[in-house]
Protein backbone atom coordinates (compact mmCIF):
# COMPACT_ATOMS: atom_id res chain seq x y z
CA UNK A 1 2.16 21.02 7.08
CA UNK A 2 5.02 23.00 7.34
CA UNK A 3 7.18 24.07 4.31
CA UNK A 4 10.43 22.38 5.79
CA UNK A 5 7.87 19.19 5.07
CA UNK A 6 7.57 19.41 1.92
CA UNK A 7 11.38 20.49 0.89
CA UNK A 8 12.35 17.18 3.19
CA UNK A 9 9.92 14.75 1.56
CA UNK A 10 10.75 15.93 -2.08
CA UNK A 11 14.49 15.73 -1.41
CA UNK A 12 14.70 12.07 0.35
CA UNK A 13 12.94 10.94 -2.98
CA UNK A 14 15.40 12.99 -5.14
CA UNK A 15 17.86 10.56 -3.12
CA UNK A 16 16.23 7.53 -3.85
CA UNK A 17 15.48 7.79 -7.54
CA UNK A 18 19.34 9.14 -7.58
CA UNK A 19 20.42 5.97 -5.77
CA UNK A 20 17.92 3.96 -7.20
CA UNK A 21 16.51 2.23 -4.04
CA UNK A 22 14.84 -1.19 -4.40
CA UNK A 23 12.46 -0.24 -1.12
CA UNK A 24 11.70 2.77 0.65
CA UNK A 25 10.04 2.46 4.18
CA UNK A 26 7.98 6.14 4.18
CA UNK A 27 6.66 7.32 7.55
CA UNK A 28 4.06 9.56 7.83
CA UNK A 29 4.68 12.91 8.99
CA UNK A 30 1.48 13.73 10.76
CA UNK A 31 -1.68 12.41 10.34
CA UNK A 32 -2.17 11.26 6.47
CA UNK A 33 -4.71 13.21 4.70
CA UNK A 34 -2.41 16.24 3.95
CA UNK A 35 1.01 14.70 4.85
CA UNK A 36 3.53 15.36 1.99
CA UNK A 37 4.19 12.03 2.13
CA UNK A 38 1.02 11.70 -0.26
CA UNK A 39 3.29 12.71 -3.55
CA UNK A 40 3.86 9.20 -3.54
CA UNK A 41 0.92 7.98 -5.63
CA UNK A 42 1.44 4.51 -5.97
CA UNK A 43 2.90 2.90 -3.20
CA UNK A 44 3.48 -1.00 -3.26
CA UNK A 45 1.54 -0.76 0.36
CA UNK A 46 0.44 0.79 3.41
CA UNK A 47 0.02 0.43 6.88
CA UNK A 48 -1.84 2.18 9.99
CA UNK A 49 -1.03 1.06 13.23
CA UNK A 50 -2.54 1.52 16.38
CA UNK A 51 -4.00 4.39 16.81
CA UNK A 52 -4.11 6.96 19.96
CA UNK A 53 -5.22 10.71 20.83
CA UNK A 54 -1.90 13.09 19.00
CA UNK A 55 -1.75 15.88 17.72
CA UNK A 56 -4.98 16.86 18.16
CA UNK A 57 -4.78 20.29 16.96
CA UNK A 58 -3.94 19.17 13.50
CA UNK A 59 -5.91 16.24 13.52
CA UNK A 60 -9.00 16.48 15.47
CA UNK A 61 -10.06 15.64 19.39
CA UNK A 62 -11.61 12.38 18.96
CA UNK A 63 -10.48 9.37 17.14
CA UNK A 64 -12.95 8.93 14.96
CA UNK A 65 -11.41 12.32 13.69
CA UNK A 66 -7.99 11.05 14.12
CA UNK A 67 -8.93 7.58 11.53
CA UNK A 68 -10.36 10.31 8.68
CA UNK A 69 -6.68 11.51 8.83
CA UNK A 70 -4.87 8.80 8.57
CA UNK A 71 -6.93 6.98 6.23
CA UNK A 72 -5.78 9.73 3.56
CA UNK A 73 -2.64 7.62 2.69
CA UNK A 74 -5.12 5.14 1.37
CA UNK A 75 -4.40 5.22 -2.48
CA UNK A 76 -6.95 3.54 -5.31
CA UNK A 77 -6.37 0.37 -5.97
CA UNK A 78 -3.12 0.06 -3.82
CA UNK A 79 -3.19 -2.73 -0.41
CA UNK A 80 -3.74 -1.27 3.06
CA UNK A 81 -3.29 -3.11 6.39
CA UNK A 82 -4.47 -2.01 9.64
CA UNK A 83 -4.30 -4.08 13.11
CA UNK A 84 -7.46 -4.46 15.56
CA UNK A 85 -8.60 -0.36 16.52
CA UNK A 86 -11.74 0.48 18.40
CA UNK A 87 -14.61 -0.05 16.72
CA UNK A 88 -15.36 3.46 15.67
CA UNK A 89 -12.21 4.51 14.15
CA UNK A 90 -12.00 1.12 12.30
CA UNK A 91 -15.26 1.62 10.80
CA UNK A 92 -14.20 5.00 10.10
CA UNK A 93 -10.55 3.38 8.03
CA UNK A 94 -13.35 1.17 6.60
CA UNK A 95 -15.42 3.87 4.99
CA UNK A 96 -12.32 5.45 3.66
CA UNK A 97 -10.98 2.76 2.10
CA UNK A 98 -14.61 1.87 0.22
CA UNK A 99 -14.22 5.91 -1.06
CA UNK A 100 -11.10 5.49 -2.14
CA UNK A 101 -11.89 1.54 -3.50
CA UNK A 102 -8.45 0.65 -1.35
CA UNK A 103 -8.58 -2.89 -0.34
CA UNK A 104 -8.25 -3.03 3.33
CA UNK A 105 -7.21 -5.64 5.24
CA UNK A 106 -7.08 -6.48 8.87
CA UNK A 107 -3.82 -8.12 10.02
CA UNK A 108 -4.39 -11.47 11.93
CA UNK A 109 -2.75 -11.39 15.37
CA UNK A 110 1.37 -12.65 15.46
CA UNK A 111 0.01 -16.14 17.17
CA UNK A 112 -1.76 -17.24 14.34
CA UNK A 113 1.71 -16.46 11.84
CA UNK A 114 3.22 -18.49 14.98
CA UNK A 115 1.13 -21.68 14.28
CA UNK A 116 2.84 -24.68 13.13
CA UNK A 117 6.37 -23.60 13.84
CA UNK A 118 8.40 -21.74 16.74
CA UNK A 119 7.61 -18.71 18.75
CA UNK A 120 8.63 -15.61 17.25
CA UNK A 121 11.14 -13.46 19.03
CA UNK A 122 10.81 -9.55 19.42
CA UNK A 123 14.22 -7.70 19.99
CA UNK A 124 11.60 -4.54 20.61
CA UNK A 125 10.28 -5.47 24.26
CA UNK A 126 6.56 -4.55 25.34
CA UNK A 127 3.33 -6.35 24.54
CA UNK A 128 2.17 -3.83 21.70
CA UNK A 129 5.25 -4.38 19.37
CA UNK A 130 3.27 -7.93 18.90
CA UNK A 131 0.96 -5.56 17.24
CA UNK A 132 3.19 -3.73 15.62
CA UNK A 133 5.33 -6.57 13.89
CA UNK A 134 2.15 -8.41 12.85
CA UNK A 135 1.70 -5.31 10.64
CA UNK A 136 5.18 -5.23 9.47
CA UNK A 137 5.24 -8.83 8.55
CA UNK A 138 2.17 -8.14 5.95
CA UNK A 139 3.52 -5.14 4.82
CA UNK A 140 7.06 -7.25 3.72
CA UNK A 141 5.18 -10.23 2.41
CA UNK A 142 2.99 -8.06 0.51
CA UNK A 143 5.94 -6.67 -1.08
CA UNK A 144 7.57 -9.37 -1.74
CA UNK A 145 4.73 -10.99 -3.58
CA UNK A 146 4.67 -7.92 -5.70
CA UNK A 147 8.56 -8.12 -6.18
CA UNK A 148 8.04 -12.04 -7.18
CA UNK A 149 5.88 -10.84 -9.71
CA UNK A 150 2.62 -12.80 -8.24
CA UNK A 151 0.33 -9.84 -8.96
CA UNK A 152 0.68 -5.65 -8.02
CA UNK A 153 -2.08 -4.82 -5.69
CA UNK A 154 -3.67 -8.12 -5.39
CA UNK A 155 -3.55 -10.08 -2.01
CA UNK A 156 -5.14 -13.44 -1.07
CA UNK A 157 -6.93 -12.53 2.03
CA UNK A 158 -7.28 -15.82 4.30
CA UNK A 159 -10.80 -15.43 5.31
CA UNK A 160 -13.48 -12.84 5.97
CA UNK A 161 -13.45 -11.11 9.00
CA UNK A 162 -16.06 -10.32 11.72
CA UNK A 163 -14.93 -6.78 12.49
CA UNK A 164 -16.63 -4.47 10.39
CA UNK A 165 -16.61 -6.75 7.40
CA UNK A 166 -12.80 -6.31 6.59
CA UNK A 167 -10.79 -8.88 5.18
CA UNK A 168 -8.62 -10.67 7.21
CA UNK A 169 -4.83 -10.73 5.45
CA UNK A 170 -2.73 -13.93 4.85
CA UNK A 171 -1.84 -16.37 7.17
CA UNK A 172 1.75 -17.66 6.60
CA UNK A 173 4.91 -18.72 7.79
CA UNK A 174 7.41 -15.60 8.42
CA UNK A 175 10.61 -17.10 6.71
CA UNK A 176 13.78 -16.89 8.34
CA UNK A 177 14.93 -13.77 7.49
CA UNK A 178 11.42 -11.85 8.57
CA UNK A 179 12.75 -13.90 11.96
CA UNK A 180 16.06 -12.97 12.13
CA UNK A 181 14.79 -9.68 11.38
CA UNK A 182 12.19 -9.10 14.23
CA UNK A 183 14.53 -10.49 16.54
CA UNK A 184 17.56 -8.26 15.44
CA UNK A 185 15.52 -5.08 15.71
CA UNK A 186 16.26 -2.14 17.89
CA UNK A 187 14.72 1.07 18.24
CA UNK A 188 17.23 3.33 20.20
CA UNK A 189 14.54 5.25 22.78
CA UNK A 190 11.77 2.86 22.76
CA UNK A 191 11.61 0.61 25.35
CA UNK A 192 15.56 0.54 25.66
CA UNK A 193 17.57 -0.13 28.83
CA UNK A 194 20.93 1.35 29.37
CA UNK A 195 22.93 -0.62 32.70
CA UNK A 196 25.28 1.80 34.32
CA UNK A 197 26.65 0.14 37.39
CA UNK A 198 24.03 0.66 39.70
CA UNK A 199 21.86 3.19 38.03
CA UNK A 200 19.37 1.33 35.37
CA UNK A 201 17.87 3.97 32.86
CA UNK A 202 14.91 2.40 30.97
CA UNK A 203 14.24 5.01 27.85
CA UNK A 204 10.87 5.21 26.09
CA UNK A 205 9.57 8.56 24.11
CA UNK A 206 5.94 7.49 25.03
CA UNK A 207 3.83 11.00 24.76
CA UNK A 208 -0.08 9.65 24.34
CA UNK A 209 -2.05 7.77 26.76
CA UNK A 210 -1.75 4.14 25.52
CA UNK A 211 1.91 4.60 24.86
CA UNK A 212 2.03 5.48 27.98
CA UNK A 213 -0.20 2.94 29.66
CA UNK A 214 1.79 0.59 27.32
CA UNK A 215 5.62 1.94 28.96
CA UNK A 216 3.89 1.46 32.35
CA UNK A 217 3.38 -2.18 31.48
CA UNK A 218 6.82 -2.62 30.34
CA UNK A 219 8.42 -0.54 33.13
CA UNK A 220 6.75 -2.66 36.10
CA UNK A 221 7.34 -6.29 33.54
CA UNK A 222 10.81 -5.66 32.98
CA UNK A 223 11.72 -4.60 36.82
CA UNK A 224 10.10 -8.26 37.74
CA UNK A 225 11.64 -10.03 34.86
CA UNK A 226 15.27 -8.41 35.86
CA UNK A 227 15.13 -8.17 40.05
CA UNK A 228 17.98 -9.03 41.77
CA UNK A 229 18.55 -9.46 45.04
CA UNK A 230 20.34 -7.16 46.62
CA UNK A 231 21.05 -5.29 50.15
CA UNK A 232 20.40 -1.98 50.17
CA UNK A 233 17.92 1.04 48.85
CA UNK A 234 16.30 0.52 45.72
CA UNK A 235 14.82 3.86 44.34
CA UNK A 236 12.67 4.71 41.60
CA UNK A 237 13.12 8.18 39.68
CA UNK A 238 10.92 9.28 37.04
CA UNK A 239 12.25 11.80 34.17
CA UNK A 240 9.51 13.58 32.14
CA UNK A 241 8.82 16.08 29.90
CA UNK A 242 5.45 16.76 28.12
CA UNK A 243 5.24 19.68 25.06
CA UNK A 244 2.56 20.62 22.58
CA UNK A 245 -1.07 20.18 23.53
CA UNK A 246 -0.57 16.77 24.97
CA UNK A 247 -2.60 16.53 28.29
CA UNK A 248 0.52 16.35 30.65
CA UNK A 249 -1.71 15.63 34.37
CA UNK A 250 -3.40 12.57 32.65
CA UNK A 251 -0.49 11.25 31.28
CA UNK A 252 1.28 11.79 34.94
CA UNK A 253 -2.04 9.80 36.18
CA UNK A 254 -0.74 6.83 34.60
CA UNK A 255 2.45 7.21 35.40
CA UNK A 256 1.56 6.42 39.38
CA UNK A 257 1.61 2.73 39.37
CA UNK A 258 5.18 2.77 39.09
CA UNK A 259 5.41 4.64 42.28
CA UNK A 260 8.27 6.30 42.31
CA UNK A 261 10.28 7.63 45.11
CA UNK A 262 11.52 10.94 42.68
CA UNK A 263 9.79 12.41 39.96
CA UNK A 264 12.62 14.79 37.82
CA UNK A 265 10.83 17.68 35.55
CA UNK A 266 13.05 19.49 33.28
CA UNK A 267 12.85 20.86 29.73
CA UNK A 268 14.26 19.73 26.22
CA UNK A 269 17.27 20.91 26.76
CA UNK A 270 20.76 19.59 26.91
CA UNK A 271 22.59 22.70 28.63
CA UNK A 272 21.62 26.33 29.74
CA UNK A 273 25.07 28.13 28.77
CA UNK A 274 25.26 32.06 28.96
CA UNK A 275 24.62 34.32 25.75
CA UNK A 276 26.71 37.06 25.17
CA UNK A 277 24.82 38.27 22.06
CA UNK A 278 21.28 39.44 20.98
CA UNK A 279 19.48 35.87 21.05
CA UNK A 280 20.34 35.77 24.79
CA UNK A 281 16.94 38.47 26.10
CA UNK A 282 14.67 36.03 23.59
CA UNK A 283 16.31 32.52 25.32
CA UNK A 284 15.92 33.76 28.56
CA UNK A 285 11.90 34.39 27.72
CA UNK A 286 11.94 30.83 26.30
CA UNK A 287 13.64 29.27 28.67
CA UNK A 288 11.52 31.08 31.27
CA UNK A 289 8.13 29.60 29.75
CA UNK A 290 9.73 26.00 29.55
CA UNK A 291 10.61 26.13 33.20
CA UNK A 292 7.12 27.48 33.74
CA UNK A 293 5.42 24.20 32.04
CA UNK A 294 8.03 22.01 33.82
CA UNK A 295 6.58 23.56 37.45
CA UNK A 296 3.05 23.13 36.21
CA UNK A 297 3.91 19.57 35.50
CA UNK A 298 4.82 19.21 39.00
CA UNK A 299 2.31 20.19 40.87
CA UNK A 300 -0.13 18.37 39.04
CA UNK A 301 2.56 15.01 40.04
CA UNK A 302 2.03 16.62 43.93
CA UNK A 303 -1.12 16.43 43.61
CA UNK A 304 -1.75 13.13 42.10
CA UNK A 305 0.30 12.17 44.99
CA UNK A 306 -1.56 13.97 47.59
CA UNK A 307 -4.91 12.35 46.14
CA UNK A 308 -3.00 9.17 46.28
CA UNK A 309 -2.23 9.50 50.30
CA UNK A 310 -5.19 11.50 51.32
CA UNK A 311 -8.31 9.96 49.26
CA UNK A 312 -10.97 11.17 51.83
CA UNK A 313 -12.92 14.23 50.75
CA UNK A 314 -11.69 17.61 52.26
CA UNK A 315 -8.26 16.04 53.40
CA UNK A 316 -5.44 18.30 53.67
CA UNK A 317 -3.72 19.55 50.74
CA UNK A 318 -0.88 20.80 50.93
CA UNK A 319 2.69 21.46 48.22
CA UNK A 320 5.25 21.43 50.50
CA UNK A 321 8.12 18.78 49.18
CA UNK A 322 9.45 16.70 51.80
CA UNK A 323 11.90 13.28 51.73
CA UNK A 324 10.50 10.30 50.92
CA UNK A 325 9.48 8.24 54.43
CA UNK A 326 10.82 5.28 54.74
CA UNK A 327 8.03 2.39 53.43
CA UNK A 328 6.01 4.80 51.90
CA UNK A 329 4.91 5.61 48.20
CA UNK A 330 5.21 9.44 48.46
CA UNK A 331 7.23 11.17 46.02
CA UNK A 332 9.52 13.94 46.52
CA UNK A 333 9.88 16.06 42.94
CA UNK A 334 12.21 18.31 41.22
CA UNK A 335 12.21 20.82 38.80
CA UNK A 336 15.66 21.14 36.59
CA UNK A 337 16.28 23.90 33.80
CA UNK A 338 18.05 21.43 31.77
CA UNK A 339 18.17 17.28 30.66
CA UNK A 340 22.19 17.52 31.87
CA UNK A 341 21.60 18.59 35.19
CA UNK A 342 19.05 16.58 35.72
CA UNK A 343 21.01 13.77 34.70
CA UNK A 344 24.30 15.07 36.92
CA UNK A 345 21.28 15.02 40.11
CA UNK A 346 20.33 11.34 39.14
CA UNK A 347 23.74 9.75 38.09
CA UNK A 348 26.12 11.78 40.72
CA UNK A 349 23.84 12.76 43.67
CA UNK A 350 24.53 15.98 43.52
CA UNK A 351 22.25 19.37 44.18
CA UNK A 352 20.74 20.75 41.40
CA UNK A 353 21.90 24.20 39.80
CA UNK A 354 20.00 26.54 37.88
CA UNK A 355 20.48 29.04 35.74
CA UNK A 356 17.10 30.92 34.93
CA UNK A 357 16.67 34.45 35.49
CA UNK A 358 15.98 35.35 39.08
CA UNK A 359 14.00 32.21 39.71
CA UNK A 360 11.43 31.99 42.77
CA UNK A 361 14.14 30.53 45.65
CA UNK A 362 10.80 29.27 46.79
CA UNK A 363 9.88 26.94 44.14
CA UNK A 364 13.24 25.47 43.00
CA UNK A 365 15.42 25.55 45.94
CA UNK A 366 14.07 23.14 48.43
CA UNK A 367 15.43 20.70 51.35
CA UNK A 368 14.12 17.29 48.94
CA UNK A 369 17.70 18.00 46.96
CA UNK A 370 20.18 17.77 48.96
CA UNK A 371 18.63 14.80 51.12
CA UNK A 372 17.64 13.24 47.85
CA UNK A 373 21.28 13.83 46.38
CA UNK A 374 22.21 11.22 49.71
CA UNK A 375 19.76 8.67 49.17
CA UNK A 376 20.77 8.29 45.73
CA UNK A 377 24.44 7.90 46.39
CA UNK A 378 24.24 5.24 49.09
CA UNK A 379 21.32 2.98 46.98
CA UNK A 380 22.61 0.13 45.65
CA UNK A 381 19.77 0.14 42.62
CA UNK A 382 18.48 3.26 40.79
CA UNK A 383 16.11 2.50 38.27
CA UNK A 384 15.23 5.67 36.28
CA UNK A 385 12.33 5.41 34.02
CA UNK A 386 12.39 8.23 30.75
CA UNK A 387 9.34 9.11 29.37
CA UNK A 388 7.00 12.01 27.76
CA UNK A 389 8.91 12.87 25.24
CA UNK A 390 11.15 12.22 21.94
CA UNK A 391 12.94 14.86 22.58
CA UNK A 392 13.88 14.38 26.14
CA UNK A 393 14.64 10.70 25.55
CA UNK A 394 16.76 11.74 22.52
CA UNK A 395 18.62 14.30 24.76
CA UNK A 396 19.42 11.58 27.01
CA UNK A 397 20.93 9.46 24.97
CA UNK A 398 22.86 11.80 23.38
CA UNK A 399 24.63 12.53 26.78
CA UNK A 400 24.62 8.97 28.02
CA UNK A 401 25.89 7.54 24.61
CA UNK A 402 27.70 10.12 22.48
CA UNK A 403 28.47 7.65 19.52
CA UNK A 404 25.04 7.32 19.38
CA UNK A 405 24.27 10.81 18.15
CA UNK A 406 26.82 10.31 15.46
């Protein structure tokens, strides 16, 4: 892990001794075995949640590999939960937790904590925060058993369970504040909509393939759930940004479905000013090879597209952008060299500008701008889906909500 890690991680706990904080929620950096987050030796709990393919240069290609890791923040003696994984990686958590003789315990789906009194009510939207706040609900009753002094480390598991021989947790009623406080959550960037007269931004940082596949499902749920009538165009722009070693053209894949009439690719960047001092040679080389992996991303949208259109074997192929026809799925795309003029293209119709160093006219200067600039200022609905990464969605907010970066 890197050193800035470590100095983090020992300074928040400096705070909380200091302060003398009754709980501390700790998130794991990455992965678990070596996470700095392991100085903590006796936790009251912990928790793995779904997991998915990160990361994978630090934690492995597979997710059997991916389980190893984070079952390191399983600690002797100490309660773990974990929700419903592939069968592999939970036997893998399983094996773990016997080697570490952690008691394990698989968290019973939210509808049976719902039996025997009302629904409960998720201010997170999306089907797999049912997931998640099944896990959080066991993690807060197990503290508070331990805070009620009914036993440190020991939990009543309801009944054995079927999958890979784990315990199943407790059943029990979530009292009203574990209501209250599911239903009062919010998670700015995570499935988060932001109305601005007629433009819609829906803002998720999903960056793996079942966040993804789980945005997708929220995307599509909550245009049904919120469709208006209205006369006029309706379009659909996508804003996405992949970085690391995530696997950008499968995550585009399942990004289709939505089928969007623009798909926006621009770095992690809020503006592209001019340098007047020795840093500026070393941006311009950055900012070069961000551009680069934002045109990559692109083409591999074109041709998704092109597949889409053009299924039959040996069909045409071509990467010439176009507008949209009318009644069609085809996507027009656009490469920006920064989040705020991407955002100026989508909220103001107006042609993009860029700023890179002698860029190819060719690949960024192209008739789908200006005629998509038009399109966009006469539709009476934009609906602009954010997604790919943190960082992206974080730079959006920050320019769409300034208090919010306070």
């Amino acid at each position: 892990m890197p050193t800035y890690f470590r100095f983090l991680t020992l300074m928040a706990f400096h705070i909380f001794l200091q302060e003398k904080v009754d709980l501390a929620v700790v998130e794991v950096g990455i992965g678990g075995a070596y996470d700095c987050t392991n100085i903590v030796r006796k936790p009251v709990a912990c928790g793995v949640s779904s997991l998915g393919i990160d990361h994978t240069n630090l934690l492995g290609d597979t997710m059997e590999k991916i389980a190893w890791q984070k079952g390191g923040i399983f600690k002797r003696g100490v309660p773990a939960f974990t929700v419903l994984q592939p069968d592999g990686p939970l036997a893998v958590l399983r094996e773990r937790a016997e080697q570490t003789s952690c008691p394990l315990y698989l968290c019973p789906p939210l509808e049976a904590l719902e039996e025997g009194g009302p629904p409960l009510t998720l201010g997170l939207e999306g089907d797999h925060q049912r997931s998640n706040a099944a896990l959080a609900l066991q993690l807060a009753h197990c503290w508070l058993q331990q805070k009620d002094r009914q036993g440190v480390g020991e939990v009543k598991a309801s009944r054995p369970s079927l999958v890979w021989q784990l315990p199943l947790a407790p059943v029990f009623q979530p009292t009203p504040h574990m209501r209250h406080g599911l239903r009062d959550t919010e998670w700015l960037g995570r499935t988060q909509v932001l109305r601005r007269g007629p433009l819609t931004w829906y803002l998720d940082g999903a960056h793996t393939s079942s966040s993804v596949q789980a945005c997708v499902r929220w995307f599509r749920q909550a245009l049904n759930r919120h469709k208006e009538p209205r006369s006029g165009t309706e379009v659909r722009v996508l804003l996405f940004n992949a970085t690391g070693d995530r696997d950008a053209a499968a995550l585009l894949k399942l990004l289709q479905p939505c089928q969007f009439d623009y798909a926006v690719f621009c770095p992690n960047l809020i503006e592209v000013s001019s340098m007047d001092n020795a840093d500026q040679q070393n941006f311009t080389v950055t900012l070069d090879q961000v551009l680069l992996r934002c045109l990559e991303h692109q083409q591999h949208w074109n041709r998704l597209d092109e597949e889409q259109a053009c299924p039959e074997p040996g069909g045409p192929v071509s990467l010439l952008l176009a507008p949209r026809p009318a009644h069609s799925h085809s996507t027009s795309s656009l490469v920006f060299s920064c989040i705020s003029q991407a955002l100026q293209w989508i909220s103001q119709g107006r042609d993009p500008v860029f700023h890179p160093r002698s860029p190819p006219r060719s690949l960024f200067a192209h008739p789908v701008a200006g005629s998509g600039a038009n399109v966009l200022r006469e539709a009476a609905a934009i609906h602009v889906l954010v997604t790919g990464s943190l960082h992206l969605v974080g730079g959006v907010l920050k320019l769409l909500e300034p208090s919010l970066s306070q």
